[in-house]
N, C-alpha and C. Protein backbone atom coordinates (compact mmCIF):
# COMPACT_ATOMS: atom_id res chain seq x y z
N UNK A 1 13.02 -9.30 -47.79
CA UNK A 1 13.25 -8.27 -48.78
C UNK A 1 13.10 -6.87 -48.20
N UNK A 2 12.27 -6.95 -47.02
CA UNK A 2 12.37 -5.46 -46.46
C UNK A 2 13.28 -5.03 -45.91
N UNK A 3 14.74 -5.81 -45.82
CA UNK A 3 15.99 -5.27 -45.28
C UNK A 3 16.70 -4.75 -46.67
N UNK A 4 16.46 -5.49 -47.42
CA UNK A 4 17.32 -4.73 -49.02
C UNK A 4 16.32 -3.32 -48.91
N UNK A 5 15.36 -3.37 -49.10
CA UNK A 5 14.38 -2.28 -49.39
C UNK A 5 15.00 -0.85 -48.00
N UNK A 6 15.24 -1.54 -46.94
CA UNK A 6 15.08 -0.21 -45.66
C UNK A 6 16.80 0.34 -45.99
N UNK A 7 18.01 -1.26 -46.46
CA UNK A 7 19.44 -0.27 -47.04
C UNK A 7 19.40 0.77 -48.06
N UNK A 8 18.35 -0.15 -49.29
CA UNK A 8 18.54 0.93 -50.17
C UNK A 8 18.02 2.60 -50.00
N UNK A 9 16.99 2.35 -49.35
CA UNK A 9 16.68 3.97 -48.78
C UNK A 9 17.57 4.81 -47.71
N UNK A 10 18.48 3.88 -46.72
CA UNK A 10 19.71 4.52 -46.30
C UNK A 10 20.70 4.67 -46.67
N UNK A 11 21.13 3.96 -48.22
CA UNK A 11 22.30 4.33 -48.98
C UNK A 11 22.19 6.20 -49.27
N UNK A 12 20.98 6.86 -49.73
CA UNK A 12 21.58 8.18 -50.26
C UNK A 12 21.67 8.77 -48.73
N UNK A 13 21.13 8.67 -48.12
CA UNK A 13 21.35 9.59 -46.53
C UNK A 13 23.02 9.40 -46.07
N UNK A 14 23.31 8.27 -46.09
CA UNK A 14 24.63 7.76 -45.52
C UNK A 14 25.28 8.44 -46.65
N UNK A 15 25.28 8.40 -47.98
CA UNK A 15 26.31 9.49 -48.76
C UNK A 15 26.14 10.55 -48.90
N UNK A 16 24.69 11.18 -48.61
CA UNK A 16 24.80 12.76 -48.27
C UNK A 16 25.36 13.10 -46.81
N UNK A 17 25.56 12.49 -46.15
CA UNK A 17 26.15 13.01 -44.84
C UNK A 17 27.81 12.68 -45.53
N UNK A 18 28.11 11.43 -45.79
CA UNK A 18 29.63 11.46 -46.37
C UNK A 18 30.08 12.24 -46.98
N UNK A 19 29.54 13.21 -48.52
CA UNK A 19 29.60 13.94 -49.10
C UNK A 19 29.84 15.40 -47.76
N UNK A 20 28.73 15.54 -47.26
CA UNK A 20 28.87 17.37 -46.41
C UNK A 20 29.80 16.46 -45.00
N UNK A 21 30.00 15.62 -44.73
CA UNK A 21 31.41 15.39 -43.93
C UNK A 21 30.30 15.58 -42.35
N UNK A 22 29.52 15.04 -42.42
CA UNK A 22 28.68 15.05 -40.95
C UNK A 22 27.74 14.05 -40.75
N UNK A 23 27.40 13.65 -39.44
CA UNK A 23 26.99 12.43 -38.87
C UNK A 23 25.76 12.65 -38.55
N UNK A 24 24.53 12.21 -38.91
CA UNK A 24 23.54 12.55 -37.87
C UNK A 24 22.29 11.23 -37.96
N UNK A 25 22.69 10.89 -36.82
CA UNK A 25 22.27 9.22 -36.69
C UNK A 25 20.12 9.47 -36.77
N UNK A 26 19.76 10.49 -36.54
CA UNK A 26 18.60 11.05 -36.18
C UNK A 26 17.97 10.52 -37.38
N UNK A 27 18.71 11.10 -38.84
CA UNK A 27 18.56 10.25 -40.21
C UNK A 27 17.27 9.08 -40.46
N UNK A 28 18.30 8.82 -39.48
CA UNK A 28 17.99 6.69 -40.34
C UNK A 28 17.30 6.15 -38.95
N UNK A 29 16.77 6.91 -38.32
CA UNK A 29 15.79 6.19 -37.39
C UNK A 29 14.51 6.03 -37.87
N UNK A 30 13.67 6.59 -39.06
CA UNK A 30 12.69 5.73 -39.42
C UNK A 30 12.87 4.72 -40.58
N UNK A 31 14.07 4.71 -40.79
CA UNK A 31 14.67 3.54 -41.61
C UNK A 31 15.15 2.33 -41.37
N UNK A 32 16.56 2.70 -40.30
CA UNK A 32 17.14 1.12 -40.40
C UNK A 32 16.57 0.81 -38.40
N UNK A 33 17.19 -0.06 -37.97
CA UNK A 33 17.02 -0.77 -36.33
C UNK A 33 18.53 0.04 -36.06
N UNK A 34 18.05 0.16 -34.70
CA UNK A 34 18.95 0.42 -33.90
C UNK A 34 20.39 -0.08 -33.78
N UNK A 35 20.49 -1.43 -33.96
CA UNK A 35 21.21 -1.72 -34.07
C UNK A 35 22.24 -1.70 -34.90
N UNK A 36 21.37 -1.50 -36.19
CA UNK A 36 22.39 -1.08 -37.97
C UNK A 36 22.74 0.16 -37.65
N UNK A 37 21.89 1.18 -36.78
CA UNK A 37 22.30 2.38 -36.70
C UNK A 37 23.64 2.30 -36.08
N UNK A 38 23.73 1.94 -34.74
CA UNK A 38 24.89 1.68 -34.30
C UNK A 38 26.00 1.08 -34.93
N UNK A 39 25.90 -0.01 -35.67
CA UNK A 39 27.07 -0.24 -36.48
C UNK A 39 27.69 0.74 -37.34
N UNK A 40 26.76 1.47 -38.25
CA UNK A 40 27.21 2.30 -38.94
C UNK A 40 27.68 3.77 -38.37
N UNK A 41 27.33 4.00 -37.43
CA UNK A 41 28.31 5.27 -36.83
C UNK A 41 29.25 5.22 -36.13
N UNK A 42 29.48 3.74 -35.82
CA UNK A 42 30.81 3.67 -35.41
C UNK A 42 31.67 2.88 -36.32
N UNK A 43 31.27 3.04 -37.13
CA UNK A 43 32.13 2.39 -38.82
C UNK A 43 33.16 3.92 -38.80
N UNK A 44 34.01 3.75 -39.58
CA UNK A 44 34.58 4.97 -40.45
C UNK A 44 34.14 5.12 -41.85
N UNK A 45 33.40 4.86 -42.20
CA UNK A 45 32.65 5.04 -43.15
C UNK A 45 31.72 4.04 -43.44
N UNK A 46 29.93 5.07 -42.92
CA UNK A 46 28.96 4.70 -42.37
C UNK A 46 29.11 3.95 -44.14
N UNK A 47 28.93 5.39 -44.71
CA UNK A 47 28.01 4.31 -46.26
C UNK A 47 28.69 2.86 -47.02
N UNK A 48 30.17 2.72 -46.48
CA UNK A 48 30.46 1.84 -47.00
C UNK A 48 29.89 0.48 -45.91
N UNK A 49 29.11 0.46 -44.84
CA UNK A 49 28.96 -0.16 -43.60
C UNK A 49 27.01 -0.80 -44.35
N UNK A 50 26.65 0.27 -45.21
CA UNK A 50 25.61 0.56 -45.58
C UNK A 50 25.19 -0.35 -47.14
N UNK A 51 26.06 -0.21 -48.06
CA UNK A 51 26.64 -0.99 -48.73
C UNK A 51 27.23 -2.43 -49.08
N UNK A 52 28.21 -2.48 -47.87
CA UNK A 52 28.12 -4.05 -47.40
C UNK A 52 27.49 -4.99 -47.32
N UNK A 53 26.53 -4.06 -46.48
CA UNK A 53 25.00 -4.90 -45.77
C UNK A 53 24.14 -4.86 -46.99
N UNK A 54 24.20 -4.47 -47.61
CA UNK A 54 23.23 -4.55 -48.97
C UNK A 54 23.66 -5.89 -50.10
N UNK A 55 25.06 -5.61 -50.35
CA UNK A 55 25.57 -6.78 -50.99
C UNK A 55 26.03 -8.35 -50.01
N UNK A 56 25.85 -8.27 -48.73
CA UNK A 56 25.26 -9.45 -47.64
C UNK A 56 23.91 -10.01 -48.39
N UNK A 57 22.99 -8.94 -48.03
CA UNK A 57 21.33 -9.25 -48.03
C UNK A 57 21.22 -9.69 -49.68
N UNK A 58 22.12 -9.31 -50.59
CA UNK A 58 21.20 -9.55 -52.42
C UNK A 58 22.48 -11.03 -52.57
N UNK A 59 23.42 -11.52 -51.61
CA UNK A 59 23.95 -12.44 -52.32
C UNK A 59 23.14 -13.72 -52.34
N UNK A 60 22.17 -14.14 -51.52
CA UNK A 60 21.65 -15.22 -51.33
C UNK A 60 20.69 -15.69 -53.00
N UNK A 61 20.14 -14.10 -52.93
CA UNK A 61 19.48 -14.13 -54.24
C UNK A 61 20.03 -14.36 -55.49
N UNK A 62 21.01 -13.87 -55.56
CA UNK A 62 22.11 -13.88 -56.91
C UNK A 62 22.66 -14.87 -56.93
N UNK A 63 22.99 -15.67 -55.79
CA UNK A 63 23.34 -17.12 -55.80
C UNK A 63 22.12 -18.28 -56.28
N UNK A 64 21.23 -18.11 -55.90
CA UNK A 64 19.85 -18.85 -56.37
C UNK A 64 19.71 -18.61 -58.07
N UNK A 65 20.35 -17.54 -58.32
CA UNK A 65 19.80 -17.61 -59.97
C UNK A 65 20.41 -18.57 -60.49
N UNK A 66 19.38 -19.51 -61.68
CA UNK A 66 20.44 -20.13 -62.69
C UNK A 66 20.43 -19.73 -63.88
N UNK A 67 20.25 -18.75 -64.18
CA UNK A 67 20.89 -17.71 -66.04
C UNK A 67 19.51 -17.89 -66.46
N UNK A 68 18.28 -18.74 -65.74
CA UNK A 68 16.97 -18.68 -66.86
C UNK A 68 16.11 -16.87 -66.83
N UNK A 69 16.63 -16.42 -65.35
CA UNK A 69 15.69 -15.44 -64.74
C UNK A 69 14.35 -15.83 -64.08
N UNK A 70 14.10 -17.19 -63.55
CA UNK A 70 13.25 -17.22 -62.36
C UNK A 70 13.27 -16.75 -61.42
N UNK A 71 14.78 -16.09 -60.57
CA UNK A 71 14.87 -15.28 -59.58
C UNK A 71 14.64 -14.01 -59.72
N UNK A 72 14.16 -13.56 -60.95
CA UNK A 72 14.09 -11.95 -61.86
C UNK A 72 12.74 -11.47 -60.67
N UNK A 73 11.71 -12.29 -60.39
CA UNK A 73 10.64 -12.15 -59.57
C UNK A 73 10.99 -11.28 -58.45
N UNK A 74 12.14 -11.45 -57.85
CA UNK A 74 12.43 -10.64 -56.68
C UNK A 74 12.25 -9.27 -56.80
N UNK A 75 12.56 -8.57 -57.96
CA UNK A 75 12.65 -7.62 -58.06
C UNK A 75 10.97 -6.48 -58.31
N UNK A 76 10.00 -7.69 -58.63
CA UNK A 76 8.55 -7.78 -58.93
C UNK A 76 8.02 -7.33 -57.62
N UNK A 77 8.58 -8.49 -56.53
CA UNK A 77 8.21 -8.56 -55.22
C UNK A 77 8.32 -7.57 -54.78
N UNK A 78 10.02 -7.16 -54.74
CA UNK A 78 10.63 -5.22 -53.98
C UNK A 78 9.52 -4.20 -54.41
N UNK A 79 9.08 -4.21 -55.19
CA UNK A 79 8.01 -3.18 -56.29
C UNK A 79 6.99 -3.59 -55.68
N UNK A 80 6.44 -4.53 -55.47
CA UNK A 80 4.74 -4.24 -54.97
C UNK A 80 4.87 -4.14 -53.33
N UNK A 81 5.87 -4.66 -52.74
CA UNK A 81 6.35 -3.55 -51.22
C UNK A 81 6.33 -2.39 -51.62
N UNK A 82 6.56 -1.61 -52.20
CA UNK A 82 6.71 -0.65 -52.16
C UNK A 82 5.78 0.47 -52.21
N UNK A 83 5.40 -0.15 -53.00
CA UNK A 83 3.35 0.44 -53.52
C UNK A 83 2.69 0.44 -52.79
C-alpha cells in the first residue's frame, strides 16, 4: 500500500509541472524510486505515466472486492500509514 500512498502524493506534482509546462525530476525524489522517476520523464506525459501506475497498483484490490465491503479496510490501512 505504500506504492498507492508514494503515487498518490506524486499525482499533484506531476500535474503541476504539466499544468506550468516544465519538468523537474528533483520533485519526486523524496517520493517515488528512481526508477518510476525515470519512467516518468521519459513518458510524454509524466502524469498520465503517474496515473497508470496508480490504477496498476488499486486493480488487485478492486478485483478482490465482492460488493459486501470487506476490502473497504484498505482504505483504513492507507489512513493509519499515514498518521
Amino acid at each position: 500500500y505504500t506504492s498507492i500512498l508514494r503515487h498518490l502524493i506524486a499525482f499533484p506534482i506531476a500535474m503541476k509541472q504539466h499544468l506550468r509546462r516544465e519538468r523537474n525530476d528533483k520533485e519526486f525524489w523524496p517520493v517515488l524510486w528512481l526508477s518510476e522517476i525515470d519512467a516518468m520523464m521519459n513518458a510524454r506525459s509524466p502524469y498520465m505515466v503517474v496515473l497508470t501506475s496508480l490504477s496498476m497498483l488499486c486493480r488487485p484490490v478492486r478485483l478482490k472486492d465482492d460488493g459486501l465491503g470487506k476490502d473497504l479496510a484498505i482504505w483504513s490501512q492507507m489512513e493509519s500509514c499515514v498518521t
